[in-house]
N, C-alpha and C. Protein backbone atom coordinates (compact mmCIF):
# COMPACT_ATOMS: atom_id res chain seq x y z
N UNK A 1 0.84 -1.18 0.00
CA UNK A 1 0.00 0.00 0.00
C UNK A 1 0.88 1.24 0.00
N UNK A 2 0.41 1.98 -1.04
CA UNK A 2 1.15 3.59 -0.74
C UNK A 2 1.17 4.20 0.70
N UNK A 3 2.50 4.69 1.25
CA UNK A 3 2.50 5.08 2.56
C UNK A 3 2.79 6.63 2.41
N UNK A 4 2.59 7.48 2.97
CA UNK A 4 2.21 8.95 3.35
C UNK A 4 3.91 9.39 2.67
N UNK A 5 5.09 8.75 2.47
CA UNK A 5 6.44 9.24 2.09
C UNK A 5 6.36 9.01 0.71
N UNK A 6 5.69 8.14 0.18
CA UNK A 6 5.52 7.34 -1.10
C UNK A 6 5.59 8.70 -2.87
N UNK A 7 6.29 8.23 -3.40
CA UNK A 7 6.78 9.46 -4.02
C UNK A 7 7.12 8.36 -5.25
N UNK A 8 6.49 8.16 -5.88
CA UNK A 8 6.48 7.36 -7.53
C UNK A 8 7.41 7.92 -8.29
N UNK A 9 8.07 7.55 -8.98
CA UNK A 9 8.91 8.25 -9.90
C UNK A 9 8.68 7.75 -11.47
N UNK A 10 8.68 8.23 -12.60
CA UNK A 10 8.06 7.80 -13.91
C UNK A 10 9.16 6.98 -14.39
N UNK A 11 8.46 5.81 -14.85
CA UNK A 11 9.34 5.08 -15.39
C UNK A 11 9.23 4.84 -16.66
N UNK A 12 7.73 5.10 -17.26
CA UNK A 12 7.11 4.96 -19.09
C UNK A 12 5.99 5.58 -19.27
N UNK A 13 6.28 6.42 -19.61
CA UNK A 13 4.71 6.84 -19.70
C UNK A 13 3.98 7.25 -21.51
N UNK A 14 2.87 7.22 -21.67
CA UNK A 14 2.44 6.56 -22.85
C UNK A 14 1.04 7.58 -22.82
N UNK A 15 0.34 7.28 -24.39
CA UNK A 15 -0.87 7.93 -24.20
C UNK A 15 -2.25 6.96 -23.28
N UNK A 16 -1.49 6.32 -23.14
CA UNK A 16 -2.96 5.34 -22.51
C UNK A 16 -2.58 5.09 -20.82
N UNK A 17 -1.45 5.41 -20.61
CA UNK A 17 -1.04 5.00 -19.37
C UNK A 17 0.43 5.52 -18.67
N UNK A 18 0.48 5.52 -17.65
CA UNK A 18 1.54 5.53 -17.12
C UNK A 18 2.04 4.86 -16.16
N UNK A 19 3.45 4.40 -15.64
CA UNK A 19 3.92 3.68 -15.00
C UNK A 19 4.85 4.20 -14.56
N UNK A 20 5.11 3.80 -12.74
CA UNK A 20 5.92 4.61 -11.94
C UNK A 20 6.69 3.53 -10.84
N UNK A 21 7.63 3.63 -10.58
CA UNK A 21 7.95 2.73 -9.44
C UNK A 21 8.37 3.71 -7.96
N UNK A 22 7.73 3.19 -6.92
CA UNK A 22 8.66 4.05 -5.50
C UNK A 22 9.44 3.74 -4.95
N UNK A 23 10.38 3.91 -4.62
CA UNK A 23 11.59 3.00 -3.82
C UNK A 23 11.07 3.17 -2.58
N UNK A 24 10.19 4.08 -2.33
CA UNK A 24 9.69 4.13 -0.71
C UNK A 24 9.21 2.31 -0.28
N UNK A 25 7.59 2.48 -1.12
CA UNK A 25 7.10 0.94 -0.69
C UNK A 25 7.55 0.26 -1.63
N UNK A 26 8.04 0.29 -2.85
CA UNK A 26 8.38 -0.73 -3.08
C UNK A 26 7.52 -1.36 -4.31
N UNK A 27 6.55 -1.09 -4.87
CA UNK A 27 5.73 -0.41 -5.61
C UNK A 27 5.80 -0.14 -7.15
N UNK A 28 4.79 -0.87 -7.76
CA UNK A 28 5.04 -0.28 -9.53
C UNK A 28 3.33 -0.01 -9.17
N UNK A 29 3.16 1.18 -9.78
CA UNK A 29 2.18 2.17 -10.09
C UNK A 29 1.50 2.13 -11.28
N UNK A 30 0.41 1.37 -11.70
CA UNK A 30 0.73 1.63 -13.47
C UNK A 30 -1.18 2.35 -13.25
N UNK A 31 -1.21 3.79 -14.33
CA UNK A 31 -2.26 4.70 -13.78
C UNK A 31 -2.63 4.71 -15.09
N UNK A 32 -4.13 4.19 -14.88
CA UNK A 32 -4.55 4.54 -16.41
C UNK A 32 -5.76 5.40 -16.79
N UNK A 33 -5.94 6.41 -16.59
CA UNK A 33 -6.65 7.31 -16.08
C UNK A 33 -7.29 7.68 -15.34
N UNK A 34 -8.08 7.22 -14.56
CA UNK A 34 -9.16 7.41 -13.30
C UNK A 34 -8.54 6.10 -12.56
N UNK A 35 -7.92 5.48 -13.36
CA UNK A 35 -7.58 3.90 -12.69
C UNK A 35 -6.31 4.11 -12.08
N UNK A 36 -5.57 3.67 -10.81
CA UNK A 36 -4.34 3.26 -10.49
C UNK A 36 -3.85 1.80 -9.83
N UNK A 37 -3.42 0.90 -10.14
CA UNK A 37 -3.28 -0.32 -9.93
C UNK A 37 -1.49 -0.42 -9.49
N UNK A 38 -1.61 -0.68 -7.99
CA UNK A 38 -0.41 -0.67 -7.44
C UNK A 38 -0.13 -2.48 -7.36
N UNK A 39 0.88 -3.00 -7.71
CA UNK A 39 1.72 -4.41 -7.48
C UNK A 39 3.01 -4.16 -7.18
N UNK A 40 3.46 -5.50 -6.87
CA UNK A 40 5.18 -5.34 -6.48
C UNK A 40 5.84 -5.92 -7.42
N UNK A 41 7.03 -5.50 -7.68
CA UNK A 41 7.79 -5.46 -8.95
C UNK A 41 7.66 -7.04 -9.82
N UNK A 42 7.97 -8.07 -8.68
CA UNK A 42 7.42 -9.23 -9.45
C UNK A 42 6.08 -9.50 -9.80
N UNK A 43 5.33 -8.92 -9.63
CA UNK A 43 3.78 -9.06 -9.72
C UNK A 43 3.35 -8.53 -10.80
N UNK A 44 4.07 -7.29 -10.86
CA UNK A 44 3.69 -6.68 -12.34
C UNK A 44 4.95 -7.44 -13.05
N UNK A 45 5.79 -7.73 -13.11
CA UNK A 45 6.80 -8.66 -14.36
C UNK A 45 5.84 -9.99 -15.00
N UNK A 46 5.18 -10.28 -14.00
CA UNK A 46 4.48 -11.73 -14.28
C UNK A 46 2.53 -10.82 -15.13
N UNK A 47 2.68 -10.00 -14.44
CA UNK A 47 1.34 -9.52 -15.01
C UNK A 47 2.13 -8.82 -16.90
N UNK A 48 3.27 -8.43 -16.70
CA UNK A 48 3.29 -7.93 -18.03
C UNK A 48 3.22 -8.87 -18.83
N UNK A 49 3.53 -9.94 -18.77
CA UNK A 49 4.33 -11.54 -19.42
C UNK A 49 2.91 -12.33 -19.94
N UNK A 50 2.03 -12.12 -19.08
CA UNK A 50 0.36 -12.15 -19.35
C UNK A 50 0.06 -11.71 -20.61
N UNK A 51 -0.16 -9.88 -20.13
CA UNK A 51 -0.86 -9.74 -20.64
C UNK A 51 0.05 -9.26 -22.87
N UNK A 52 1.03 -10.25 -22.48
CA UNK A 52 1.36 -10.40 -23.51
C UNK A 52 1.02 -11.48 -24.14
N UNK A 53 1.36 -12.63 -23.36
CA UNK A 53 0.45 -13.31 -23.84
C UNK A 53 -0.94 -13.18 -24.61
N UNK A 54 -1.54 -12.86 -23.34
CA UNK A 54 -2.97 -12.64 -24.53
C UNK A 54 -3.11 -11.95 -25.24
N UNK A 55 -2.69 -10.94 -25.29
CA UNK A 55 -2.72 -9.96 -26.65
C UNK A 55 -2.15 -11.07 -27.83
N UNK A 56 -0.49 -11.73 -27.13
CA UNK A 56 -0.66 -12.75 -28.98
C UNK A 56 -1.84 -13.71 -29.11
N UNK A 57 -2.53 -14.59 -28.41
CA UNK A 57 -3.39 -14.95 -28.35
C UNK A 57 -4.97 -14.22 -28.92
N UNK A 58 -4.89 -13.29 -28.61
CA UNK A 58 -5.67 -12.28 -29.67
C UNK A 58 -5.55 -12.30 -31.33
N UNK A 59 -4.44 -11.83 -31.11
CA UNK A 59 -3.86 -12.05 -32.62
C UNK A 59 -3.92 -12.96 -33.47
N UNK A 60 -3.44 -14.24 -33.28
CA UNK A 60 -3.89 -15.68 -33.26
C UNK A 60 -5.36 -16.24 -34.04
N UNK A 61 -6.09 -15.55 -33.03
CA UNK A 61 -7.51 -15.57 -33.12
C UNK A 61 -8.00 -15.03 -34.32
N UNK A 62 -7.85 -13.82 -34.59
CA UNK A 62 -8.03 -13.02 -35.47
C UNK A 62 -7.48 -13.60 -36.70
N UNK A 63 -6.20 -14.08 -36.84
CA UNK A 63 -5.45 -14.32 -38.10
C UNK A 63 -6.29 -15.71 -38.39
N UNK A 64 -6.66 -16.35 -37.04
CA UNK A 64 -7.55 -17.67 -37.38
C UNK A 64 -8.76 -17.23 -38.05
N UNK A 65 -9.73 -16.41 -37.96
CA UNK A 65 -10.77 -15.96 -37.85
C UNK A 65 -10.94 -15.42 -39.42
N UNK A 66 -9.94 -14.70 -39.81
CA UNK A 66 -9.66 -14.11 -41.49
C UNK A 66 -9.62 -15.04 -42.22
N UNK A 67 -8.78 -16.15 -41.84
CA UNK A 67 -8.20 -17.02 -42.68
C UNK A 67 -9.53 -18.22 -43.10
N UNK A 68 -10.52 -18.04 -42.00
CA UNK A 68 -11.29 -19.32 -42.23
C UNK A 68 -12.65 -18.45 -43.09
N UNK A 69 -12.74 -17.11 -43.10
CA UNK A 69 -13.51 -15.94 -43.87
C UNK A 69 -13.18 -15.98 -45.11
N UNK A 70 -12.10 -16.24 -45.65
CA UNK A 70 -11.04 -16.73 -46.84
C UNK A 70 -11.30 -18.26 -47.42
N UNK A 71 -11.30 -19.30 -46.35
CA UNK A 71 -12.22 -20.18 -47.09
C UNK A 71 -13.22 -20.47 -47.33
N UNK A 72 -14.01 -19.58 -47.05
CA UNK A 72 -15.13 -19.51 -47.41
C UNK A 72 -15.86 -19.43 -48.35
């Protein structure tokens, strides 16, 4: 949990989001507009690794999805 010293520092920031880590708690920050979703550094490594995953898994889908529109 963010503690009252807690002072994020930018680590990527993007049009859809931003991401911060604190050395206070310890903390990756990732803020996506009204949203802020705090994990700990391994938590978000394993959440990035995800949601890469599914995004190729998306992809996948889609290229499946064209291709069978094609034999059609």
């Amino acid at each position: 949990m963010a503690s009252n010293s807690c002072q994020p520092e930018n680590v990527f920031s993007s049009s859809t989001c931003d991401i911060q880590f604190c050395p206070d708690c310890k903390m990756v920050h990732v803020n996506m507009g009204a949203i802020t979703i705090r994990m700990t550094e391994q938590h978000f490594a394993t959440y990035a690794i995800d949601i890469s995953k599914a995004l190729f898994h998306m992809r996948q889908r889609e290229i499946h999805q064209a291709d069978m529109r094609v034999m059609m």
